[in-house]
N, C-alpha and C. Protein backbone atom coordinates (compact mmCIF):
# COMPACT_ATOMS: atom_id res chain seq x y z
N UNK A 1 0.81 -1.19 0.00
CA UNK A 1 0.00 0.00 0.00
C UNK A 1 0.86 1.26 0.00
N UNK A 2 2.13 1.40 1.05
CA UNK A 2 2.83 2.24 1.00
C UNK A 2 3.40 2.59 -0.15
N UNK A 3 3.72 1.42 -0.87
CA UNK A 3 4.24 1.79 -2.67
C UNK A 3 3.38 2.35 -3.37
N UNK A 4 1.90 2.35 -3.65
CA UNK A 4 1.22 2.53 -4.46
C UNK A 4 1.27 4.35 -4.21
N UNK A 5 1.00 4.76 -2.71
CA UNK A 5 0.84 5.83 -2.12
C UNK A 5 2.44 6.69 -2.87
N UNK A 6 3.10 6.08 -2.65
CA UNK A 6 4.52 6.94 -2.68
C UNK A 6 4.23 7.20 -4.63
N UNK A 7 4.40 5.94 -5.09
CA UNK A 7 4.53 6.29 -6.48
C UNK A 7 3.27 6.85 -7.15
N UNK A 8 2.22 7.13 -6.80
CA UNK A 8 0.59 7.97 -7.06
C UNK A 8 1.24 9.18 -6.84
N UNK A 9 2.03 9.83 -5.64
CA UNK A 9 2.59 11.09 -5.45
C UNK A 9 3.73 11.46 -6.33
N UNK A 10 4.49 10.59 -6.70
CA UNK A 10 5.89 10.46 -7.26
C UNK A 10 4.72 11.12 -8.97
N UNK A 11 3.94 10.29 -9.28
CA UNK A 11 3.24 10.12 -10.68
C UNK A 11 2.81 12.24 -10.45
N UNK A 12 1.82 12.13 -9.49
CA UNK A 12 1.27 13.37 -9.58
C UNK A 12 2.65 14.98 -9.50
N UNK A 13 3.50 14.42 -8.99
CA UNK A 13 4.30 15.16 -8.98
C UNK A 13 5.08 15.37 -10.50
N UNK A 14 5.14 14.38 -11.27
CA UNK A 14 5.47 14.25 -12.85
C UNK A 14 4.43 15.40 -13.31
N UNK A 15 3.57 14.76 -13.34
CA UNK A 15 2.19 15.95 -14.06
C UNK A 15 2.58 17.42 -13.97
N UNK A 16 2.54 17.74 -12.82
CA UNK A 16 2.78 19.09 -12.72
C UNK A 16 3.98 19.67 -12.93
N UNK A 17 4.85 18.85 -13.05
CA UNK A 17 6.09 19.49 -13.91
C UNK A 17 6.14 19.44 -15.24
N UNK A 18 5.18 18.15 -15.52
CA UNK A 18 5.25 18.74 -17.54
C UNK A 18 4.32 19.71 -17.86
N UNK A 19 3.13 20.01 -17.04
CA UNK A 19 2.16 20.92 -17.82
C UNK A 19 3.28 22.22 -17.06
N UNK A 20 4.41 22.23 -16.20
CA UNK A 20 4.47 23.47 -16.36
C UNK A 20 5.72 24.01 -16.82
N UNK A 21 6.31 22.77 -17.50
CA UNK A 21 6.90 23.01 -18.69
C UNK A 21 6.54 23.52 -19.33
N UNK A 22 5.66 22.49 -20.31
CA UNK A 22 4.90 23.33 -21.34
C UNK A 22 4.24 24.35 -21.52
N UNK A 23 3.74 24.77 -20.72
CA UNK A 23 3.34 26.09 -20.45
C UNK A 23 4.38 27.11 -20.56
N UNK A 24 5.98 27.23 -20.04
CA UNK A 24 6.64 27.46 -20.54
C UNK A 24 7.52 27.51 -22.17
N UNK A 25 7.07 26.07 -22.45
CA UNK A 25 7.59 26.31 -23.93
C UNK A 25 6.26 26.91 -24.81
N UNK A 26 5.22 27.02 -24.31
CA UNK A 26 4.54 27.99 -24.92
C UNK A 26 4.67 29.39 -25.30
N UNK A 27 5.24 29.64 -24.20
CA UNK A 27 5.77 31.14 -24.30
C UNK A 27 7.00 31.72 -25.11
N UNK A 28 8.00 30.67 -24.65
CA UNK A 28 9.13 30.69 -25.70
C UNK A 28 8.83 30.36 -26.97
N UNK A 29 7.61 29.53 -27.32
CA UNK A 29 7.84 29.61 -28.69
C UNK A 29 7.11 30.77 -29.37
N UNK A 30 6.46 31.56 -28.49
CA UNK A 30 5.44 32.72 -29.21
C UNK A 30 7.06 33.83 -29.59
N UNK A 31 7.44 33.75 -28.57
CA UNK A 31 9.06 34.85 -29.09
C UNK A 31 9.82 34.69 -29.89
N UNK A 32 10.22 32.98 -30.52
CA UNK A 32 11.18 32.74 -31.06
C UNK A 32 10.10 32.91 -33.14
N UNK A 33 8.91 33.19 -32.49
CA UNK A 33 8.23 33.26 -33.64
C UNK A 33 8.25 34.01 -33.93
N UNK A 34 8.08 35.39 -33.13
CA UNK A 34 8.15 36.77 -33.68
C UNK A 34 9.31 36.86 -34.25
N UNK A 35 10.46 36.58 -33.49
CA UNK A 35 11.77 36.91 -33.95
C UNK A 35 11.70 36.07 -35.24
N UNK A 36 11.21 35.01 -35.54
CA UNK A 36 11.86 34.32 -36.89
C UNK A 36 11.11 34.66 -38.20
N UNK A 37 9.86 35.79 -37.70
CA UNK A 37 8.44 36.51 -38.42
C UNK A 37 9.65 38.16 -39.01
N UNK A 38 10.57 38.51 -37.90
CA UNK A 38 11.05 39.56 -38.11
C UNK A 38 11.96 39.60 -39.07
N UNK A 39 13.14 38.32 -38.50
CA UNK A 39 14.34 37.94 -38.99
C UNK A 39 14.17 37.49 -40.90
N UNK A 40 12.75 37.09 -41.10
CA UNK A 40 12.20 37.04 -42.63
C UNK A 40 11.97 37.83 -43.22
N UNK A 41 11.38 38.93 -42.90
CA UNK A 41 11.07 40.13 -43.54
C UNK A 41 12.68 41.16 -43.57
N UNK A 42 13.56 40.75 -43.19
CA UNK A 42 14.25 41.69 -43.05
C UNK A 42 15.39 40.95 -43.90
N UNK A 43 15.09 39.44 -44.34
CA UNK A 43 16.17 38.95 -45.39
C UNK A 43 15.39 39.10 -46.53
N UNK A 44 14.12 39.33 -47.05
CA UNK A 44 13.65 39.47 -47.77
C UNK A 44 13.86 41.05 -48.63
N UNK A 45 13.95 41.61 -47.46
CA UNK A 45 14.54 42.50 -47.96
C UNK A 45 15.32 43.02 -48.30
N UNK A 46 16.42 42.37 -47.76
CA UNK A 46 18.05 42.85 -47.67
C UNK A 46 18.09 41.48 -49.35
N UNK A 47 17.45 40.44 -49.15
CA UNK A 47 17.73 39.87 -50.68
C UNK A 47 17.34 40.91 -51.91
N UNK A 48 15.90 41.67 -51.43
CA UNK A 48 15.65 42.64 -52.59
C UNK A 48 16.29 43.71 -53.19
N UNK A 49 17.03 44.05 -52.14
CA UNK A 49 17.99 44.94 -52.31
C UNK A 49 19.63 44.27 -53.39
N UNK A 50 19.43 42.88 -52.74
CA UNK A 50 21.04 42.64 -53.47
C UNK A 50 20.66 42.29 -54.69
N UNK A 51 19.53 41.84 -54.83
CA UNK A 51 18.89 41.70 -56.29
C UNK A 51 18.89 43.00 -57.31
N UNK A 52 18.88 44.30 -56.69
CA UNK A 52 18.77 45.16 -57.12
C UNK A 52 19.97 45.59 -57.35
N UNK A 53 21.25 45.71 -56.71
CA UNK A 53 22.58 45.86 -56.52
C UNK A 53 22.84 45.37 -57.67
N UNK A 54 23.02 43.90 -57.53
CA UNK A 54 23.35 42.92 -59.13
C UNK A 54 23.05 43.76 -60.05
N UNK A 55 21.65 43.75 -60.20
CA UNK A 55 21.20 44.45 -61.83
C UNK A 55 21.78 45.54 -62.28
N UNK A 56 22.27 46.65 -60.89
CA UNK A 56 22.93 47.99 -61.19
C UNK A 56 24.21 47.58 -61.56
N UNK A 57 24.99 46.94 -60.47
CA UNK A 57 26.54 47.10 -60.56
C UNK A 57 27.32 45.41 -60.49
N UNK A 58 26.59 44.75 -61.13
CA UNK A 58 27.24 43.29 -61.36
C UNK A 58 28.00 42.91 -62.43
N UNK A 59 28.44 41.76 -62.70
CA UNK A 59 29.25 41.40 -63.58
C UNK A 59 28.76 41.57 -65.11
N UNK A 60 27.52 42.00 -65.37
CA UNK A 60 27.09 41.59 -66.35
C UNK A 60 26.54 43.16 -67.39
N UNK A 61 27.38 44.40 -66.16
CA UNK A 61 27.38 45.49 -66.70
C UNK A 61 27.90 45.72 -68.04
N UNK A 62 27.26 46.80 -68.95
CA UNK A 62 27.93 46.84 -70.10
C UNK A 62 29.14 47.66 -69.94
N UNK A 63 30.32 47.34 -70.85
CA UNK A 63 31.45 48.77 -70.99
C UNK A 63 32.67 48.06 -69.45
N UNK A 64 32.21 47.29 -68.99
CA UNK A 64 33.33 46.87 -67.65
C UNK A 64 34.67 46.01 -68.32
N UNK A 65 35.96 45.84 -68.19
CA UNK A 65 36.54 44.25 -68.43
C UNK A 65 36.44 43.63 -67.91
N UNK A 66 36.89 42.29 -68.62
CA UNK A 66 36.50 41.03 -68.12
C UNK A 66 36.75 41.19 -66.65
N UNK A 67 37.91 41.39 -66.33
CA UNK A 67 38.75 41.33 -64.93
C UNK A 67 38.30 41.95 -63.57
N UNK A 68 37.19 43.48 -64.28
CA UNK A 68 36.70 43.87 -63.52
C UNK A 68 34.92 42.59 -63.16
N UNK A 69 34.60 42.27 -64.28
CA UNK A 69 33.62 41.71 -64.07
C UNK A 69 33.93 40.31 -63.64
N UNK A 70 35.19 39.40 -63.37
CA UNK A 70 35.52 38.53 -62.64
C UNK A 70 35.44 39.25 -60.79
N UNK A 71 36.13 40.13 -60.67
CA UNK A 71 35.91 40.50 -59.22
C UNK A 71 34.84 40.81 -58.68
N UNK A 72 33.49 41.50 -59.70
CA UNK A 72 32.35 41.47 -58.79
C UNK A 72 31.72 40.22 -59.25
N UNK A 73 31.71 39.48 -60.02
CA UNK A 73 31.65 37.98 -59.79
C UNK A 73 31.11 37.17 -58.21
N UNK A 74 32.77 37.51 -58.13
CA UNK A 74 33.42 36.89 -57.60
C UNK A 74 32.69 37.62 -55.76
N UNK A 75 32.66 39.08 -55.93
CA UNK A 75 32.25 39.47 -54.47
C UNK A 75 30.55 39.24 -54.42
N UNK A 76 29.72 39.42 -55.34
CA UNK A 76 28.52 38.97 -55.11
C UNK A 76 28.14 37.32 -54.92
N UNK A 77 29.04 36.23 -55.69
CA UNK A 77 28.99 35.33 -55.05
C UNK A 77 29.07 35.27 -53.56
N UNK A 78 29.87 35.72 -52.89
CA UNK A 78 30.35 36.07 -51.34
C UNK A 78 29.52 36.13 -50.68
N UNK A 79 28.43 37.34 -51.49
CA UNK A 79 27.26 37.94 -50.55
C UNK A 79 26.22 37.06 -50.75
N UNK A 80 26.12 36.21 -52.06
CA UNK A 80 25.34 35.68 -51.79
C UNK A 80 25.03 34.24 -50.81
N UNK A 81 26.26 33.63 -51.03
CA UNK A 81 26.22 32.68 -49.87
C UNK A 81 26.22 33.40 -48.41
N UNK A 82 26.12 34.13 -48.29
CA UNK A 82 25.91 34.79 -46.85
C UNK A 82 24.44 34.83 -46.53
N UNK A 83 23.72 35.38 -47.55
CA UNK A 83 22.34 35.06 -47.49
C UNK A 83 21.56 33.55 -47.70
N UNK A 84 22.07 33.06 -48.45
CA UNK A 84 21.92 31.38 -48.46
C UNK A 84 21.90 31.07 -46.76
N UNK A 85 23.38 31.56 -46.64
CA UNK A 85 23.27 30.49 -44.80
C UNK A 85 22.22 31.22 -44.31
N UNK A 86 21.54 32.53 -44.53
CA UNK A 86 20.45 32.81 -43.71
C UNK A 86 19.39 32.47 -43.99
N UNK A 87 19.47 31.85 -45.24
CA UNK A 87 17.81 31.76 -44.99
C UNK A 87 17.67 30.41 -44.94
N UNK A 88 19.09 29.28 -44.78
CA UNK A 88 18.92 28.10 -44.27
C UNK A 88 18.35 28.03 -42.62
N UNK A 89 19.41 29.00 -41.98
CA UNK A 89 19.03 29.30 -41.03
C UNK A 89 17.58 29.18 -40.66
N UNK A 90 16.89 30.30 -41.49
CA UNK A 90 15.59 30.49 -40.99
C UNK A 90 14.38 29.77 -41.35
N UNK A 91 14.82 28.91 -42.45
CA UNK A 91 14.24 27.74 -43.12
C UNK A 91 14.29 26.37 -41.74
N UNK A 92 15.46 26.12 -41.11
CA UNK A 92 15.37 25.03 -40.62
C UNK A 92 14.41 25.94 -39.09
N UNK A 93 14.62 27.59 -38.83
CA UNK A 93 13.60 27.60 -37.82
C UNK A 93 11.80 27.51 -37.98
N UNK A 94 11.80 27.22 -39.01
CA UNK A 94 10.14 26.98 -39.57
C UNK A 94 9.95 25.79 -38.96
């Protein structure tokens, strides 16, 4: 009888630590949402922008040499894998 008593308390004492866990990861996940709601709009934009960059001043300008159009090549590749890792980033926080 004494076992049943101890581990019924042991059990009820479980309960109330997962609902108040979770109740906690409720909350954390409402923040990590905003932030990952923010952190999107703000690569979306910063992509619109490099999209726009390219078209002005990329490799594919008329009147540049080759050599010059190997180096911005070469630096917008750069930038763009920078944005890649972010929006892996924010892809695997979905």
């Amino acid at each position: 009888m004494d076992a049943r008593i101890y581990l019924w308390s042991k059990w009820s004492n479980l309960i109330d630590l997962s609902e108040k866990i979770g109740k906690n990861l409720a909350v954390e996940q409402t923040q990590y949402l905003k932030t990952l709601k923010k952190d999107i709009k703000v690569l979306v934009k910063d992509i619109t922008d490099f999209r726009t960059d390219y078209e002005k001043n990329g490799p594919m300008v008329e009147g540049i040499i080759p050599k010059e159009a190997i180096e911005r090549l070469k630096r917008f590749d750069e930038q763009y894998e920078v944005r890649e890792h972010q929006f892996k980033i924010n892809h695997k926080g979905e």
